[in-house]
Every structure is written in C-alpha cells, then in structure tokens.
Protein backbone atom coordinates (compact mmCIF):
# COMPACT_ATOMS: atom_id res chain seq x y z
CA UNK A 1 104.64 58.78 -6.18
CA UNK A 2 106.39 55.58 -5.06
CA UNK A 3 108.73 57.66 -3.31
CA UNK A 4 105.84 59.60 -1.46
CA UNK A 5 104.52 56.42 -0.75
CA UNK A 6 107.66 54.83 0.95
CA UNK A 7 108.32 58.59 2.89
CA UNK A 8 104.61 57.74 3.71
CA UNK A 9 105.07 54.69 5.13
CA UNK A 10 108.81 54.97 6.67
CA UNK A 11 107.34 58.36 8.69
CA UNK A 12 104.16 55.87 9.50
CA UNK A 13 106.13 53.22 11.06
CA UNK A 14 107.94 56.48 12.69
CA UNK A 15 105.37 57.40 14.02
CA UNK A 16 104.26 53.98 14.87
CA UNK A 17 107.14 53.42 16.95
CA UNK A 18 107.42 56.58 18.55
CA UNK A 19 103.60 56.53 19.85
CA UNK A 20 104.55 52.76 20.78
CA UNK A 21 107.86 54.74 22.84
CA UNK A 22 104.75 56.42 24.20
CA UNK A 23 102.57 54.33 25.14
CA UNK A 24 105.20 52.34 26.93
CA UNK A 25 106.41 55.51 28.49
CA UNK A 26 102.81 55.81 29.71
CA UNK A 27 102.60 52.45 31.28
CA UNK A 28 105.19 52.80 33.05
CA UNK A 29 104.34 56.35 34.52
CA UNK A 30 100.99 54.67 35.04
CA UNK A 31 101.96 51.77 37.04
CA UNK A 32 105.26 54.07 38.75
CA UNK A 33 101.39 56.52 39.53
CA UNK A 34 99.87 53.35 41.03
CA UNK A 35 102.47 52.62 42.97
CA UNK A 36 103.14 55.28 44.18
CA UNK A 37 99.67 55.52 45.52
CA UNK A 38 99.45 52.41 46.90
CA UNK A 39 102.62 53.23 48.93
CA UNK A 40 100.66 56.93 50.03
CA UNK A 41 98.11 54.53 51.21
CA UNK A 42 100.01 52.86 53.67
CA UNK A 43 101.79 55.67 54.57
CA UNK A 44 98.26 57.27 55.55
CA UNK A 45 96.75 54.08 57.22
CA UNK A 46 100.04 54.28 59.34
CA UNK A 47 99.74 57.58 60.04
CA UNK A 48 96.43 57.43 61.43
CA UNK A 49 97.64 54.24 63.18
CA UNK A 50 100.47 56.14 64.98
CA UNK A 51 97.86 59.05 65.63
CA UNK A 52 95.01 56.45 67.46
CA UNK A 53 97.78 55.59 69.36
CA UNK A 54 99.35 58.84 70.37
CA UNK A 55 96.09 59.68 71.30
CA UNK A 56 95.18 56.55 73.17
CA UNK A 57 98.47 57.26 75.12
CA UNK A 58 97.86 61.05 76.03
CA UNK A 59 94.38 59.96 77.04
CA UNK A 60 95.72 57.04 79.32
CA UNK A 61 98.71 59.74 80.62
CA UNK A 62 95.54 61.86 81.48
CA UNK A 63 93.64 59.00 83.49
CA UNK A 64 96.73 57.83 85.58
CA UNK A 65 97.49 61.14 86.37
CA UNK A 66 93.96 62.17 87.36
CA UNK A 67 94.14 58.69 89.19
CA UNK A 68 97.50 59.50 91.19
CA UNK A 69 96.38 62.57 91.95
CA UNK A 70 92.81 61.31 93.34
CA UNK A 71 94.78 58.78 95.02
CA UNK A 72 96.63 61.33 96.61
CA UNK A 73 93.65 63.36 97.93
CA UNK A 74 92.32 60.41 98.90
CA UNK A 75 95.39 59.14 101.23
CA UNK A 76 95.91 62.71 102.40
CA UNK A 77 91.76 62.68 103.57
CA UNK A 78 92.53 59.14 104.92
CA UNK A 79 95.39 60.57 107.17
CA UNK A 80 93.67 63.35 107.81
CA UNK A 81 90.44 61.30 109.46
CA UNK A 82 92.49 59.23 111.32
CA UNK A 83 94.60 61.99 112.86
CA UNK A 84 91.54 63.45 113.65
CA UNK A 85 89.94 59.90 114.77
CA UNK A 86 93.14 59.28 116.83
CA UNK A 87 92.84 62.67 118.61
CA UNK A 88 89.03 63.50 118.96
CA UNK A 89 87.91 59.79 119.80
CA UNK A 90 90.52 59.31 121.82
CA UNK A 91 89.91 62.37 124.20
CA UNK A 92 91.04 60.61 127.34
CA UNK A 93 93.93 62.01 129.41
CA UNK A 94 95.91 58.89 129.37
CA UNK A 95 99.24 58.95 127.56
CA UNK A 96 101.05 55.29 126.68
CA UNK A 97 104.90 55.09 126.83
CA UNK A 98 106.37 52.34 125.63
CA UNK A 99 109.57 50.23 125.91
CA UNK A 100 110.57 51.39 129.78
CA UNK A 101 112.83 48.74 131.21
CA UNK A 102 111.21 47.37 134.29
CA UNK A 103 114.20 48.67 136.76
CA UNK A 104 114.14 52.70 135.65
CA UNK A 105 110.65 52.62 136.70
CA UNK A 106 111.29 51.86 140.35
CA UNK A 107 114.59 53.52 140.86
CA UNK A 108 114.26 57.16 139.06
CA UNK A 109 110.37 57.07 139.63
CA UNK A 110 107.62 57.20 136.89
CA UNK A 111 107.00 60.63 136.81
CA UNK A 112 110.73 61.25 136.25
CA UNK A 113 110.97 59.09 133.20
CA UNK A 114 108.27 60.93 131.79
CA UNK A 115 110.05 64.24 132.57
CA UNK A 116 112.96 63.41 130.99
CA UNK A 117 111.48 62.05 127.58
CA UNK A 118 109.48 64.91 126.90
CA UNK A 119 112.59 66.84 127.66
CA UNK A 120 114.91 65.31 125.23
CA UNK A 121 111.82 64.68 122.43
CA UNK A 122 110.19 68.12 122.86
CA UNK A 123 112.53 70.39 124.54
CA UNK A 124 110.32 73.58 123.15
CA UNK A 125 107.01 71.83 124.77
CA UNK A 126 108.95 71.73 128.05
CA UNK A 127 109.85 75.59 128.39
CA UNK A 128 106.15 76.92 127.41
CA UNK A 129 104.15 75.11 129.79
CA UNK A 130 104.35 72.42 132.63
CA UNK A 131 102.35 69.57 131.96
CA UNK A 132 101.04 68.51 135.57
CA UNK A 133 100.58 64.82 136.12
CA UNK A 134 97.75 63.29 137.83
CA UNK A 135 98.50 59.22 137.88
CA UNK A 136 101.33 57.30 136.80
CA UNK A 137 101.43 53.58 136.26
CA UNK A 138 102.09 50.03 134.78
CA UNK A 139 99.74 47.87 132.87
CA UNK A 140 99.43 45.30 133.27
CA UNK A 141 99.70 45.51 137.10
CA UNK A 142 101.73 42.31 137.30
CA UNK A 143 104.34 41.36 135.89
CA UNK A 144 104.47 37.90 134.13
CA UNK A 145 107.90 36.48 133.98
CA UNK A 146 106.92 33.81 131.27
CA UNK A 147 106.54 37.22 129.38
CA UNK A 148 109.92 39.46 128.99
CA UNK A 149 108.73 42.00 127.29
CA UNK A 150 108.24 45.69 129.20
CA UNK A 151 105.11 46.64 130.75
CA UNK A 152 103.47 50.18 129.48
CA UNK A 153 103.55 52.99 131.57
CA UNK A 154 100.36 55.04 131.61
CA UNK A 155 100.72 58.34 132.73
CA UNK A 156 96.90 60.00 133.48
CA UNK A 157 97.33 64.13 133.12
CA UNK A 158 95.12 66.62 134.66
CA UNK A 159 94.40 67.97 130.87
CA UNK A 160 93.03 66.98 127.60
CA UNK A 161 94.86 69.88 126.03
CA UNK A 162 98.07 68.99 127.33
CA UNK A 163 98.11 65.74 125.46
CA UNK A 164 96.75 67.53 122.67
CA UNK A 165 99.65 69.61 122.62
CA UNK A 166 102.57 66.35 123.19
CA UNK A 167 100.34 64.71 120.25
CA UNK A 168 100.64 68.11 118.35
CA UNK A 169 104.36 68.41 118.60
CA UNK A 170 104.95 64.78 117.78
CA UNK A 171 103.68 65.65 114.51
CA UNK A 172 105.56 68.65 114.00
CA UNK A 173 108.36 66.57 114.55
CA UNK A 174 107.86 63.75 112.69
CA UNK A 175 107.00 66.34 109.37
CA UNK A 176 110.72 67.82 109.91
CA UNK A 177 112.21 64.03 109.85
C-alpha cells in the first residue's frame, strides 16, 4: 500500500508538472494569439488607411482631369468667340499691315506691297481670286520724326468677303505651323 501510495503520488506530481508544461504551453500560445492579433489589427487599420487614400487619390485624378478637360472646352469656346468677335464685329473692309518701312511705300507703291505679301503668305489665295482694292493708305497721315517707328498701312477693299477669306487663310496657316 505504501508503494501504491508513493506510485500515487510520483504519477501526481507527474501529472502536476506536465499540466504545469501545459498550462505554460498555453500562455504562451495565448499571449503568441494576442499578439498576433494585435499585429492583424494594425495591419487592418493600415490597410484601410492605404485604401482612404487610394481612393482619395483616384477621386482627386478624376477632378483634375474633369477640370483640364473643362478647362480645355472652355479655352477652345474662348478662342472660338473671339475668332468669331474678331471677324463678325469687325466687318469693316479695312485690312492693317504692319511693319512697312517708310521708303517701300513711296517707291514700289502701296498697292504693290500689298500684292506681293499676299503673294508670298498665301500664294493659293492669290490664284483663286483677285482681291480688288479700293483705298490704300498710312495712318497716321503724318509722320512724326520724334517717333521712328513705321506707320500702318490700311488698305480699304471693295469686299467684306475678301478679307474674310485673307483672315480665313491666315488661320489655315497658322494651324499647319
């Protein structure tokens, strides 16, 4: 009996030890469990971080570019009125040239100078149609030497629709540079 007693007691503090083993074991999964979550948490609070701001970015990429392109419309619209502002307010017949040296003027003859530009700028313009001339001449009608720039030339033609159509290829040309 003394011997059942002592196997009693030695498998006791067996088993005493080995649900201590446990216990410990348990802890530590327990606190490796807790840590683990607490790491899971700030992997999801910086998820949903990085997601706010992926989607505060996409929405911002969606505003400029709705932004540039309204911009856009709105500077095309712009050119667009004052083309048309430039032409339809602007109906008179009177065509400035700028930047004729004083002396061309009186030895080739206004008309001339005026010949030969549209030539060389619009040599297409030239072969359709003749644009007919119906005054020629420098403003300001004096010239003031304290001044040295060039006076204008303004040439008066017998059409609207011919300086429609100089206007009109002026464009053309300036969209191919």
């Amino acid at each position: 009996m003394k011997e059942l007693r002592v196997d009693l007691n030695n498998n006791a503090n067996y088993f005493r030890k080995e649900l201590e083993n446990i216990r410990r074991g348990q802890e530590k999964l327990e606190n490796s469990f807790a840590e683990i979550q607490a790491e899971l948490k700030v992997i999801k609070s910086r998820r949903n971080n990085s997601e706010e701001l992926i989607g505060d970015s996409e929405d911002r990429i969606i505003e400029i570019t709705q932004s540039r392109h309204q911009t856009e419309n709105q500077r095309k619209k712009y050119e667009k009125n004052i083309r048309d502002l430039w032409d339809n307010n602007i109906k008179q017949t009177n065509k400035c040239i700028i930047v004729i040296p004083e002396g061309e003027g009186k030895e080739k003859g206004i008309e001339k100078i005026f010949e030969e530009i549209m030539a060389e700028n619009f040599p297409n313009l030239k072969e359709t149609d003749y644009i007919k001339i119906q005054e020629t001449q420098r403003a300001p009608n004096r010239l003031n030497p304290n001044r040295p720039t060039p006076r204008h030339i303004i040439i008066r033609m017998v059409k609207v629709k011919d300086k429609e159509r100089i206007l009109r290829a002026a464009r053309e040309k300036q969209r191919q540079l």
